[in-house]
N, C-alpha and C. Protein backbone atom coordinates (compact mmCIF):
# COMPACT_ATOMS: atom_id res chain seq x y z
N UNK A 1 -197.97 -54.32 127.05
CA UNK A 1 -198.90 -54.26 128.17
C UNK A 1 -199.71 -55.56 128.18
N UNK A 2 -200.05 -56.18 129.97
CA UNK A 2 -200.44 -57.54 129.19
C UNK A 2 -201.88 -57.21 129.52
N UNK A 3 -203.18 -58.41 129.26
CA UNK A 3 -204.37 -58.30 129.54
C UNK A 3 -204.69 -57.89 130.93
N UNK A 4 -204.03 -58.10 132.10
CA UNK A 4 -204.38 -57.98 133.22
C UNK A 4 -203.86 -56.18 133.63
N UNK A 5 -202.73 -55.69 133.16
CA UNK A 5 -202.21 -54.21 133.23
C UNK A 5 -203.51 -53.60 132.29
N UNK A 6 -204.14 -54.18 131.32
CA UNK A 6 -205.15 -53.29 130.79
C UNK A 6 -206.62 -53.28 131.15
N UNK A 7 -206.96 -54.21 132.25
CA UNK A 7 -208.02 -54.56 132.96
C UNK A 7 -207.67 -53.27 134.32
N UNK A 8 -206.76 -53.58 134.52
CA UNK A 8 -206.39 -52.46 135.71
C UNK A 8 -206.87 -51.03 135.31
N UNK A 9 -205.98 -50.77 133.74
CA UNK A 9 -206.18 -49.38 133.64
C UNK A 9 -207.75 -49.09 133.13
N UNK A 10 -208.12 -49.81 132.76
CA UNK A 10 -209.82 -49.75 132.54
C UNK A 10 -210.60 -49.34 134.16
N UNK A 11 -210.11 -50.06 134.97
CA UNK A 11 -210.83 -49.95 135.90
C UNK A 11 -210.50 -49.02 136.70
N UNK A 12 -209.08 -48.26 136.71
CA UNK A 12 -208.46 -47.46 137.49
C UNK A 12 -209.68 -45.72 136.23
N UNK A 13 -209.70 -46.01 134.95
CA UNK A 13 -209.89 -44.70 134.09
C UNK A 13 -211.71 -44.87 134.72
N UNK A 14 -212.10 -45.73 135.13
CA UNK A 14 -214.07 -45.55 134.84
C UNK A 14 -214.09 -45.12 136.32
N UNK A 15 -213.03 -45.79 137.83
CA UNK A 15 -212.97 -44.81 138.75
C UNK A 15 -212.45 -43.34 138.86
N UNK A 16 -211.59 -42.63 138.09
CA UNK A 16 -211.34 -41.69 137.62
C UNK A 16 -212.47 -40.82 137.13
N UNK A 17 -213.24 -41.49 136.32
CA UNK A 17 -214.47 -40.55 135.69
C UNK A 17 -215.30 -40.48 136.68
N UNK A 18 -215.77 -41.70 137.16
CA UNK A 18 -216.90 -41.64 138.37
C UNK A 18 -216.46 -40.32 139.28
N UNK A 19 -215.47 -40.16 140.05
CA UNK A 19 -215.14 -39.09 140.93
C UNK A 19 -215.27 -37.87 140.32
N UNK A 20 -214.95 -37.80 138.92
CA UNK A 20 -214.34 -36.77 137.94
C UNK A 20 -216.25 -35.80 138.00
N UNK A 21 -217.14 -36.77 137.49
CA UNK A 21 -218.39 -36.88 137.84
C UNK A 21 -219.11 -36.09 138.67
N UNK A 22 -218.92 -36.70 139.97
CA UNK A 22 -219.14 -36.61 141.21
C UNK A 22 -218.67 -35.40 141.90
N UNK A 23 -217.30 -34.72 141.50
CA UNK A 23 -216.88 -33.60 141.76
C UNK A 23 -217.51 -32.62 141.15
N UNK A 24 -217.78 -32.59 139.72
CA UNK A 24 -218.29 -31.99 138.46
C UNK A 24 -220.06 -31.67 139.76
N UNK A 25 -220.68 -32.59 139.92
CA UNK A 25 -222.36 -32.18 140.31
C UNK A 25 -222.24 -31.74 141.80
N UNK A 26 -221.09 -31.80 142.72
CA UNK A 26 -221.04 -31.10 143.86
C UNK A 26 -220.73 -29.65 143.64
N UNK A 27 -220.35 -29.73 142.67
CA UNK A 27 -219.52 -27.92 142.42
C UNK A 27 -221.00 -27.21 141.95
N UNK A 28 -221.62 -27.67 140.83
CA UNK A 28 -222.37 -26.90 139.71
C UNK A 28 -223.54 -28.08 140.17
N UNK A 29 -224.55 -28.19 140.58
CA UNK A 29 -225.73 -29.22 140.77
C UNK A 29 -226.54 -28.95 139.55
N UNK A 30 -226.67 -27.78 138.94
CA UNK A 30 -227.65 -27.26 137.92
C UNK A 30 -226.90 -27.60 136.78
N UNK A 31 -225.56 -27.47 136.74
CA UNK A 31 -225.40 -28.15 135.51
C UNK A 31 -223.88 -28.87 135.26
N UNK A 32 -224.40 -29.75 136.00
CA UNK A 32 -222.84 -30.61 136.35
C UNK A 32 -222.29 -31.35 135.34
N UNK A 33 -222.88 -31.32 133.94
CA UNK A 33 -221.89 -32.09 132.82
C UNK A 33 -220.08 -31.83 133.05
N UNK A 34 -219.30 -32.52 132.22
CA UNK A 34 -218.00 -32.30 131.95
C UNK A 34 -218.00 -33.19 130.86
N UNK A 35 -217.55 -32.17 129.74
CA UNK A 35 -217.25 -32.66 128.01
C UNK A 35 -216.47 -34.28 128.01
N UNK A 36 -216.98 -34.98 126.67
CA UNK A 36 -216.23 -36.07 126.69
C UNK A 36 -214.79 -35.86 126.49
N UNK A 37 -214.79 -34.93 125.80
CA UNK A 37 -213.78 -34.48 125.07
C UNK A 37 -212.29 -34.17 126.79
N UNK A 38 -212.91 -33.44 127.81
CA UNK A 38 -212.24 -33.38 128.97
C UNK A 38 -211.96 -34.58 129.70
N UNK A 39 -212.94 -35.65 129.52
CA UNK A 39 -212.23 -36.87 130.29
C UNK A 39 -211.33 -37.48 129.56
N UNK A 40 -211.39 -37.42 127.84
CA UNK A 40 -210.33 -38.13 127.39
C UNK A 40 -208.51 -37.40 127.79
N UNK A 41 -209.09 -35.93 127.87
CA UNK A 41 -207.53 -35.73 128.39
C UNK A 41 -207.11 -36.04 129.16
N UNK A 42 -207.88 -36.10 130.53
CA UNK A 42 -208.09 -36.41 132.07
C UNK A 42 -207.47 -37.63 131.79
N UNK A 43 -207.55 -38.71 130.71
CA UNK A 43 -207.07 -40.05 131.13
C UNK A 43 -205.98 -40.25 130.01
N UNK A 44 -205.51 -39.00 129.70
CA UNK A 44 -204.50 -39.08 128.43
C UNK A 44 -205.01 -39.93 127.33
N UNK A 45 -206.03 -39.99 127.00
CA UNK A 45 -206.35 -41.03 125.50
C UNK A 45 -207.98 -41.62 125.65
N UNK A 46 -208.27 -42.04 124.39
CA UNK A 46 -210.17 -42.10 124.58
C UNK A 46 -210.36 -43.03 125.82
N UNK A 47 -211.73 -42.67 126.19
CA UNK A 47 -212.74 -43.37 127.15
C UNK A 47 -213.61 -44.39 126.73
N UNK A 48 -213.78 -44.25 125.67
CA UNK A 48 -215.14 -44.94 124.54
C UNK A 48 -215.58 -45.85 125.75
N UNK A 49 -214.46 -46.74 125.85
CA UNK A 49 -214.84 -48.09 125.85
C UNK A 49 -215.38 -48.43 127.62
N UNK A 50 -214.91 -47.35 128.35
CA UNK A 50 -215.30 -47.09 129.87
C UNK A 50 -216.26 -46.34 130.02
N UNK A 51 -216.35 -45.16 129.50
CA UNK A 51 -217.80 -44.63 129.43
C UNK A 51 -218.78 -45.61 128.80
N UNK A 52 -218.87 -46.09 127.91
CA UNK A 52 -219.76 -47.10 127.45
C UNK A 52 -220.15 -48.01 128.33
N UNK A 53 -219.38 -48.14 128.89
CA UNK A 53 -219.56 -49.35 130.32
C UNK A 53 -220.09 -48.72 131.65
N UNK A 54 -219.79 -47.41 131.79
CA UNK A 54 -220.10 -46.88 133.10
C UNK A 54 -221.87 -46.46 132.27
N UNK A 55 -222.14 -46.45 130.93
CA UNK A 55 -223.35 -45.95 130.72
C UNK A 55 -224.51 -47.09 130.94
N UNK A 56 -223.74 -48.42 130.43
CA UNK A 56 -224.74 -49.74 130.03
C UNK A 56 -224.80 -49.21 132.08
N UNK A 57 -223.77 -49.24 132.40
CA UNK A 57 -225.18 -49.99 134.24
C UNK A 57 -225.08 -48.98 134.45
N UNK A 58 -226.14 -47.94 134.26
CA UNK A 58 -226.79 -46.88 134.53
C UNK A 58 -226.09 -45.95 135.27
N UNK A 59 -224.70 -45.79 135.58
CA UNK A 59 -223.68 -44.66 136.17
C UNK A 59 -223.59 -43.21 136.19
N UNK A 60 -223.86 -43.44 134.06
CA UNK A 60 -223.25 -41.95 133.67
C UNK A 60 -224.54 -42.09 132.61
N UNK A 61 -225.27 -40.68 132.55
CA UNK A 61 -225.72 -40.62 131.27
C UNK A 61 -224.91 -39.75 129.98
N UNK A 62 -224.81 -39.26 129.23
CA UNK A 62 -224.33 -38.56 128.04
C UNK A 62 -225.00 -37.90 126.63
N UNK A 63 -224.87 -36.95 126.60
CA UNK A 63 -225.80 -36.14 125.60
C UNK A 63 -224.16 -36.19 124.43
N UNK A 64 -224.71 -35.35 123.56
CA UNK A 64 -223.80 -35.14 121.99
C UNK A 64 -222.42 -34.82 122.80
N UNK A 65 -222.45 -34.36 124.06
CA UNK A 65 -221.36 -33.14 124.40
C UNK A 65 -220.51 -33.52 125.98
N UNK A 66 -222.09 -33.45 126.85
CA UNK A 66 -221.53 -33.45 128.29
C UNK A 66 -222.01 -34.83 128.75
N UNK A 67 -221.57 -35.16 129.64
CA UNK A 67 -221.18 -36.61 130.34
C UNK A 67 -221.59 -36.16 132.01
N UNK A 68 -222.95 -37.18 132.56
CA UNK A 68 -223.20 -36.58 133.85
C UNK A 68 -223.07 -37.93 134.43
N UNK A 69 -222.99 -37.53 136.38
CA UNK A 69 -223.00 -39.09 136.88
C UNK A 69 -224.98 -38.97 136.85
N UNK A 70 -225.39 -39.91 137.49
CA UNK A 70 -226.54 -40.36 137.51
C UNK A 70 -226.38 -40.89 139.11
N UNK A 71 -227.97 -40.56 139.85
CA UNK A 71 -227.94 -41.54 141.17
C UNK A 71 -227.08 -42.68 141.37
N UNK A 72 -227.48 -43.29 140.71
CA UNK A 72 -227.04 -44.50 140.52
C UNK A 72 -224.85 -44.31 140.90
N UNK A 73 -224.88 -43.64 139.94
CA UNK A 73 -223.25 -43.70 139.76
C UNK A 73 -223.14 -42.58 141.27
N UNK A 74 -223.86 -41.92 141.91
CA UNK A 74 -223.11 -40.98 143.01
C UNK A 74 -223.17 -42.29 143.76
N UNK A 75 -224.48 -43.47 143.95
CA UNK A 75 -224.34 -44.28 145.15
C UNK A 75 -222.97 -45.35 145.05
N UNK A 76 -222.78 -45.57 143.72
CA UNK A 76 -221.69 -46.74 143.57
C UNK A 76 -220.25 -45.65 144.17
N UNK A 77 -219.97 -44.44 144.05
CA UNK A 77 -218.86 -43.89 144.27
C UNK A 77 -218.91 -43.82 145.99
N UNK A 78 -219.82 -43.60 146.50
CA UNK A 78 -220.02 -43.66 147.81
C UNK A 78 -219.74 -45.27 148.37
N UNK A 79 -220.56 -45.61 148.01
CA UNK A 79 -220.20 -47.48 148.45
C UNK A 79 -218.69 -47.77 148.55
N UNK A 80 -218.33 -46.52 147.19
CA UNK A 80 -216.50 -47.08 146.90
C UNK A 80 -215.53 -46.30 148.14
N UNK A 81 -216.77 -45.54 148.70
CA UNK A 81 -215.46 -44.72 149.65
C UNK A 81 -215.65 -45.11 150.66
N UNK A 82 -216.93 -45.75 151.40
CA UNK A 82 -217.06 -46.49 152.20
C UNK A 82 -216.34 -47.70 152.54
N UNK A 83 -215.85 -48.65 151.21
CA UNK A 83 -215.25 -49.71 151.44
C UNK A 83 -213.23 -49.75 151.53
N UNK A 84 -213.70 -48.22 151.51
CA UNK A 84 -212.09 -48.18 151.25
C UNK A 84 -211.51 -47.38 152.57
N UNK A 85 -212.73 -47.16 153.38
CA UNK A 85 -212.80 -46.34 154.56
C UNK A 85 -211.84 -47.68 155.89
């Protein structure tokens, strides 16, 4: 796999979570987590390194367990459906 196929799939797995997210707090608003443990299946193999990144710019927050979007991350998913509109 070269550097640029793994830049892709980085960026294709942190849009994946964002929606994953975003679906998760439209369903349940009171308690919209989804386990880390569920997105790593969701993307067949760990997140570490995308959740870590969707956390540094304020996207997703994360407790011991569950993984939420944050304002922040519902407006960037919106922006994303807008531009793809």
């Amino acid at each position: 796999m070269t550097l640029f196929d793994l830049i892709t799939r980085s960026q294709a797995i942190r849009t994946a979570i964002l929606h994953t997210l975003y679906q998760a707090r439209l369903a349940q608003p009171t308690a919209p987590g989804v386990a880390h443990r569920d997105l790593d299946e969701m993307a067949a193999g760990p997140v570490a390194f995308e959740l870590g990144y969707l956390i540094e710019c304020g996207y997703v927050v994360k407790d011991n367990i569950q993984c939420c979007i944050t304002a922040a991350g519902i407006d960037q998913v919106e922006r994303g459906m807008k531009a793809s509109a």
